[in-house]
C-alpha atoms as a PDB file:
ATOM      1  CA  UNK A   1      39.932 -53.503 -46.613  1.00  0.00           C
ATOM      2  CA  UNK A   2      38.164 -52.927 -50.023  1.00  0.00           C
ATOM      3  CA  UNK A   3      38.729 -49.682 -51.865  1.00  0.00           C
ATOM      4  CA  UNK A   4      36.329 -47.745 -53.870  1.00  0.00           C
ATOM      5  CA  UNK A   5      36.662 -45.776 -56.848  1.00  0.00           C
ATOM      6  CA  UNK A   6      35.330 -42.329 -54.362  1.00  0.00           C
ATOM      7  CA  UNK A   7      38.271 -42.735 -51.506  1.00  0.00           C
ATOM      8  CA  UNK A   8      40.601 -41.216 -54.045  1.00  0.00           C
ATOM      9  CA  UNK A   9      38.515 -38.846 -55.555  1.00  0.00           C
ATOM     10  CA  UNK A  10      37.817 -37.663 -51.633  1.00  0.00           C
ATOM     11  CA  UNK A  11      41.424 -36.068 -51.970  1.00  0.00           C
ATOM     12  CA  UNK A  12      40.798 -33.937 -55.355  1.00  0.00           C
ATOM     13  CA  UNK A  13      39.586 -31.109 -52.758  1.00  0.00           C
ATOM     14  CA  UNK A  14      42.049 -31.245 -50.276  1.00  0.00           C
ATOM     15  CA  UNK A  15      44.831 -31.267 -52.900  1.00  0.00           C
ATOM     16  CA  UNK A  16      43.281 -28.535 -55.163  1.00  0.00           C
ATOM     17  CA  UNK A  17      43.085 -25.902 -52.454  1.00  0.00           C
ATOM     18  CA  UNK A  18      46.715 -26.828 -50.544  1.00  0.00           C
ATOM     19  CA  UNK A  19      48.189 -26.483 -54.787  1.00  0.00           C
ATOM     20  CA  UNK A  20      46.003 -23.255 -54.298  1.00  0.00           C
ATOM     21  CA  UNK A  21      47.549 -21.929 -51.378  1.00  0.00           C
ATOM     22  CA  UNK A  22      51.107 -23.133 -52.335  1.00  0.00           C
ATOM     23  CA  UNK A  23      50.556 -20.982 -55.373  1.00  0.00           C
ATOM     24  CA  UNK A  24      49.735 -18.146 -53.788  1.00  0.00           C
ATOM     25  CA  UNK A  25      52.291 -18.293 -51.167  1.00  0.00           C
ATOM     26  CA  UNK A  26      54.944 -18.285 -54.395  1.00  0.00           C
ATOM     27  CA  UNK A  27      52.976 -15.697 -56.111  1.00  0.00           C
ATOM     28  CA  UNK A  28      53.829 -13.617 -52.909  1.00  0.00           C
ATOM     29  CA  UNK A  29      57.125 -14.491 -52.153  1.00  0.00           C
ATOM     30  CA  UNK A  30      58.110 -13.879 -55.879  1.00  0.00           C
ATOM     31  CA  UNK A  31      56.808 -10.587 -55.892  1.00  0.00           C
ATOM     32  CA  UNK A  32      58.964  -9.479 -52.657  1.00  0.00           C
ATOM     33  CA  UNK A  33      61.712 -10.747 -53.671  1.00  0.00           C
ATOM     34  CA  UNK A  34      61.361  -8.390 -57.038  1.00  0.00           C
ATOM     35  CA  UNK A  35      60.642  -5.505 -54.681  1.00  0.00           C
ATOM     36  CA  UNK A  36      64.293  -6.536 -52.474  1.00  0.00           C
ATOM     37  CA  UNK A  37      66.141  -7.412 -55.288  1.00  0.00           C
ATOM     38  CA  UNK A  38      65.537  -3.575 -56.476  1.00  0.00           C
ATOM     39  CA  UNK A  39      65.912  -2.290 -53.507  1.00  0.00           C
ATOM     40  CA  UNK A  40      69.213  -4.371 -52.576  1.00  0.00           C
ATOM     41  CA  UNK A  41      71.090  -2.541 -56.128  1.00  0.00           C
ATOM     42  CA  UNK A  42      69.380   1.135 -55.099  1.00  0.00           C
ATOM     43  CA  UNK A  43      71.006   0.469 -51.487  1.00  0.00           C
ATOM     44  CA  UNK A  44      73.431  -2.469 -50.920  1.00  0.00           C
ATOM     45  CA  UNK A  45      72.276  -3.209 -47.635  1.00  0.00           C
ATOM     46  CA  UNK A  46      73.481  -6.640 -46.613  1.00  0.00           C
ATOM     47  CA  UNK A  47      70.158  -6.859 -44.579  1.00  0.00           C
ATOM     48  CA  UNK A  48      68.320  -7.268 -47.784  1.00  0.00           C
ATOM     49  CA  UNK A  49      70.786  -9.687 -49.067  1.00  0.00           C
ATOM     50  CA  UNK A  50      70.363 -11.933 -46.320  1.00  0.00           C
ATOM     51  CA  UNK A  51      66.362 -11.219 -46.299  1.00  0.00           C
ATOM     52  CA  UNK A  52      66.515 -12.465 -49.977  1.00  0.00           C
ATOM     53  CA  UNK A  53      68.626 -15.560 -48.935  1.00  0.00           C
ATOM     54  CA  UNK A  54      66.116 -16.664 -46.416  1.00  0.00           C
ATOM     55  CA  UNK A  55      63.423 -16.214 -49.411  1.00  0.00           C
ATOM     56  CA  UNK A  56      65.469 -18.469 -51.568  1.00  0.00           C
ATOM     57  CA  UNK A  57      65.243 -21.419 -48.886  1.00  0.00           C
ATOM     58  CA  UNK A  58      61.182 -20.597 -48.840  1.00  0.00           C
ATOM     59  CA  UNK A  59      61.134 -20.454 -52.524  1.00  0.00           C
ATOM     60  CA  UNK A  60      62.841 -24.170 -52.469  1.00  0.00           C
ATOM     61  CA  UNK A  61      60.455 -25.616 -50.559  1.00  0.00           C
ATOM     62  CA  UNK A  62      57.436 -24.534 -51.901  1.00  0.00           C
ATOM     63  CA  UNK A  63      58.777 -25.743 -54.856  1.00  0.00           C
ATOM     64  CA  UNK A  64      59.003 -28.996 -53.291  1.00  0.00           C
ATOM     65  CA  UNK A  65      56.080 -28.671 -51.974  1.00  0.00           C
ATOM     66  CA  UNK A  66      54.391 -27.983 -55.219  1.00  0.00           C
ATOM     67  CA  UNK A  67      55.619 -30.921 -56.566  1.00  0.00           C
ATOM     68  CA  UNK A  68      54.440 -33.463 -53.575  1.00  0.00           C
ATOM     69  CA  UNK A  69      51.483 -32.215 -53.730  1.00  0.00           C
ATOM     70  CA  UNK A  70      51.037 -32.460 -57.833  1.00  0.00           C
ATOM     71  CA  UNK A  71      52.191 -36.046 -57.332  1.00  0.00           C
ATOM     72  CA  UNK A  72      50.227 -37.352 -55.055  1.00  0.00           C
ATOM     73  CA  UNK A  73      46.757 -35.738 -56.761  1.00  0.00           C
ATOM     74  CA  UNK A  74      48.878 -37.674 -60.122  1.00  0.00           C
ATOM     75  CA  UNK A  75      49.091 -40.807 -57.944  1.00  0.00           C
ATOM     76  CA  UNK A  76      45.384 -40.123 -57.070  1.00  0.00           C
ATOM     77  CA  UNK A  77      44.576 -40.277 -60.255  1.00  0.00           C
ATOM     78  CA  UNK A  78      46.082 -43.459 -61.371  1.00  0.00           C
ATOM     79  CA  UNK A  79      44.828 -44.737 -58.286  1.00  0.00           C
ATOM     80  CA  UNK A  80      41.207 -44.384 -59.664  1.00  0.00           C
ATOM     81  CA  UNK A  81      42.020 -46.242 -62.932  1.00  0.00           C
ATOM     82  CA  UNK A  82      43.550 -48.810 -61.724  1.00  0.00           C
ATOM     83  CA  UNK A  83      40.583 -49.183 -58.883  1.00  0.00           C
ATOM     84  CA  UNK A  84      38.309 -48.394 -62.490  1.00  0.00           C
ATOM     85  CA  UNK A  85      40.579 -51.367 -63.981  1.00  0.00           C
ATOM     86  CA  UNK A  86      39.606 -53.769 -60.823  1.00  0.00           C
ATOM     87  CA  UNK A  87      43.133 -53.747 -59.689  1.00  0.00           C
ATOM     88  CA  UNK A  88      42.148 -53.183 -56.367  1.00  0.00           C
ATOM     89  CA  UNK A  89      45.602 -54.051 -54.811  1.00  0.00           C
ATOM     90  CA  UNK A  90      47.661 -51.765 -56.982  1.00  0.00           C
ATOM     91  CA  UNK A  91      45.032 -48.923 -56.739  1.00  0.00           C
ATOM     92  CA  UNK A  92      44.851 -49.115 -52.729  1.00  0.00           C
ATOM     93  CA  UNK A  93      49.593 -49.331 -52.982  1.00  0.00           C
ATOM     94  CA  UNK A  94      49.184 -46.177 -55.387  1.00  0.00           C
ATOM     95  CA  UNK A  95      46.310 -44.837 -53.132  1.00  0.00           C
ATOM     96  CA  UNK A  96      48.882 -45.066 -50.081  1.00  0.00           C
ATOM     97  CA  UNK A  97      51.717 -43.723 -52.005  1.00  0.00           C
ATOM     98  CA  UNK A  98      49.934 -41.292 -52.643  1.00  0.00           C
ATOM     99  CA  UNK A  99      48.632 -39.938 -49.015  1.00  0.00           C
ATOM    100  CA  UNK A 100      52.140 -40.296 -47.904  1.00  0.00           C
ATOM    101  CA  UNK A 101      53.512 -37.927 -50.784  1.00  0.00           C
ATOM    102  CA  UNK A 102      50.600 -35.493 -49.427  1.00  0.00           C
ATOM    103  CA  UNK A 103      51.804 -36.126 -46.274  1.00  0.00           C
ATOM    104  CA  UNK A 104      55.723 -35.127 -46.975  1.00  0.00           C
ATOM    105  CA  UNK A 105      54.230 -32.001 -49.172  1.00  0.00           C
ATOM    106  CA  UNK A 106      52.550 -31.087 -45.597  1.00  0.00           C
ATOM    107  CA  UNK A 107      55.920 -31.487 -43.707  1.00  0.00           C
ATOM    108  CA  UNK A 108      57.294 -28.976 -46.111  1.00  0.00           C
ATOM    109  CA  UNK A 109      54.442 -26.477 -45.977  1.00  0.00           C
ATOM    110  CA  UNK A 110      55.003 -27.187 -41.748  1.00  0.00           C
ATOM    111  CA  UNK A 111      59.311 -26.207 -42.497  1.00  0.00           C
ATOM    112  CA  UNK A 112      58.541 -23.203 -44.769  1.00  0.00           C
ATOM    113  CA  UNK A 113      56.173 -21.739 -42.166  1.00  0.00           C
ATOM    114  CA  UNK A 114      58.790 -21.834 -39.565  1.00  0.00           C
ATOM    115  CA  UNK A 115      61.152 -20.428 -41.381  1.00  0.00           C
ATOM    116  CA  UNK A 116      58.965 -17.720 -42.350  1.00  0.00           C
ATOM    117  CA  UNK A 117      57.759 -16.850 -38.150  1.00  0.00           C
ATOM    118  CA  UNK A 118      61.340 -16.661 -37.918  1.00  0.00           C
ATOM    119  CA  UNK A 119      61.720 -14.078 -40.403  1.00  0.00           C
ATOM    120  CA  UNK A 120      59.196 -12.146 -39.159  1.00  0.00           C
ATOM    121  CA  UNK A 121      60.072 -11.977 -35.462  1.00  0.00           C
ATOM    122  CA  UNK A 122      63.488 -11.241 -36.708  1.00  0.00           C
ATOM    123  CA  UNK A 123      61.989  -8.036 -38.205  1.00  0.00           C
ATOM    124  CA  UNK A 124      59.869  -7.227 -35.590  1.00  0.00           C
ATOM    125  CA  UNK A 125      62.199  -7.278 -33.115  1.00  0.00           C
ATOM    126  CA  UNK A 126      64.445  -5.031 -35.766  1.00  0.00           C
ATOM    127  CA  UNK A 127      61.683  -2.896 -35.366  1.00  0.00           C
ATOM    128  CA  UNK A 128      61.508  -2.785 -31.441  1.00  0.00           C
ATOM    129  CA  UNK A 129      65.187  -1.622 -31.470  1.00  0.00           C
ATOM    130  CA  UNK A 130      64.610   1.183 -33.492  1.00  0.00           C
END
């Protein structure tokens, strides 16, 4: 199978708004754990404690997943020059590397939102006791 200079380039969407969304999710998760980690020295309540805990796992792997996902729009990228270059064969192994690396940033995004229902129906059922 021949590939083009545009299959890469079909990806620069996909992996611009997941790097979005990855962003954002940090940008949120940073700012509550600012708001616990203030509220954990006005209180020392080990329920905060273990609330930040869980954010530091979520933390890691959007991380990761921030970095998958940069490296496979990277790989992209080199993909389309060496496609550019006419070296189809190494721009089509790149190209591949490159979908799985999206792939493995997806699997993390898939973890971190499990992680994250299980936070929340932990506090909602906190909730439901009291």
């Amino acid at each position: 199978m021949e590939i083009s200079l545009t299959t890469p380039a079909l990806l620069f969407p996909a992996i611009s708004l997941l790097l979005l969304a990855y962003t954002n999710r940090f940008l949120a998760l940073a700012a509550l754990i600012r708001n616990l980690q203030q509220r954990y020295k006005e209180t020392k309540d080990k329920n905060i404690k273990a609330q930040i805990s869980n954010l530091q796992k979520r933390v890691y792997l959007i991380k990761n997943m921030q970095l998958t996902g940069i490296a496979s729009l990277l790989l992209c990228v080199v993909s389309m020059f060496a496609i550019y270059e006419s070296w189809t064969t190494a721009g089509s192994i790149i190209f591949g590397v490159s979908l799985i690396l999206l792939m493995v940033s997806l699997v993390f995004s898939i973890i971190e939102i499990q992680i994250s229902v299980k936070a929340l129906n932990i506090q909602l059922s906190n909730m439901e006791e009291s």
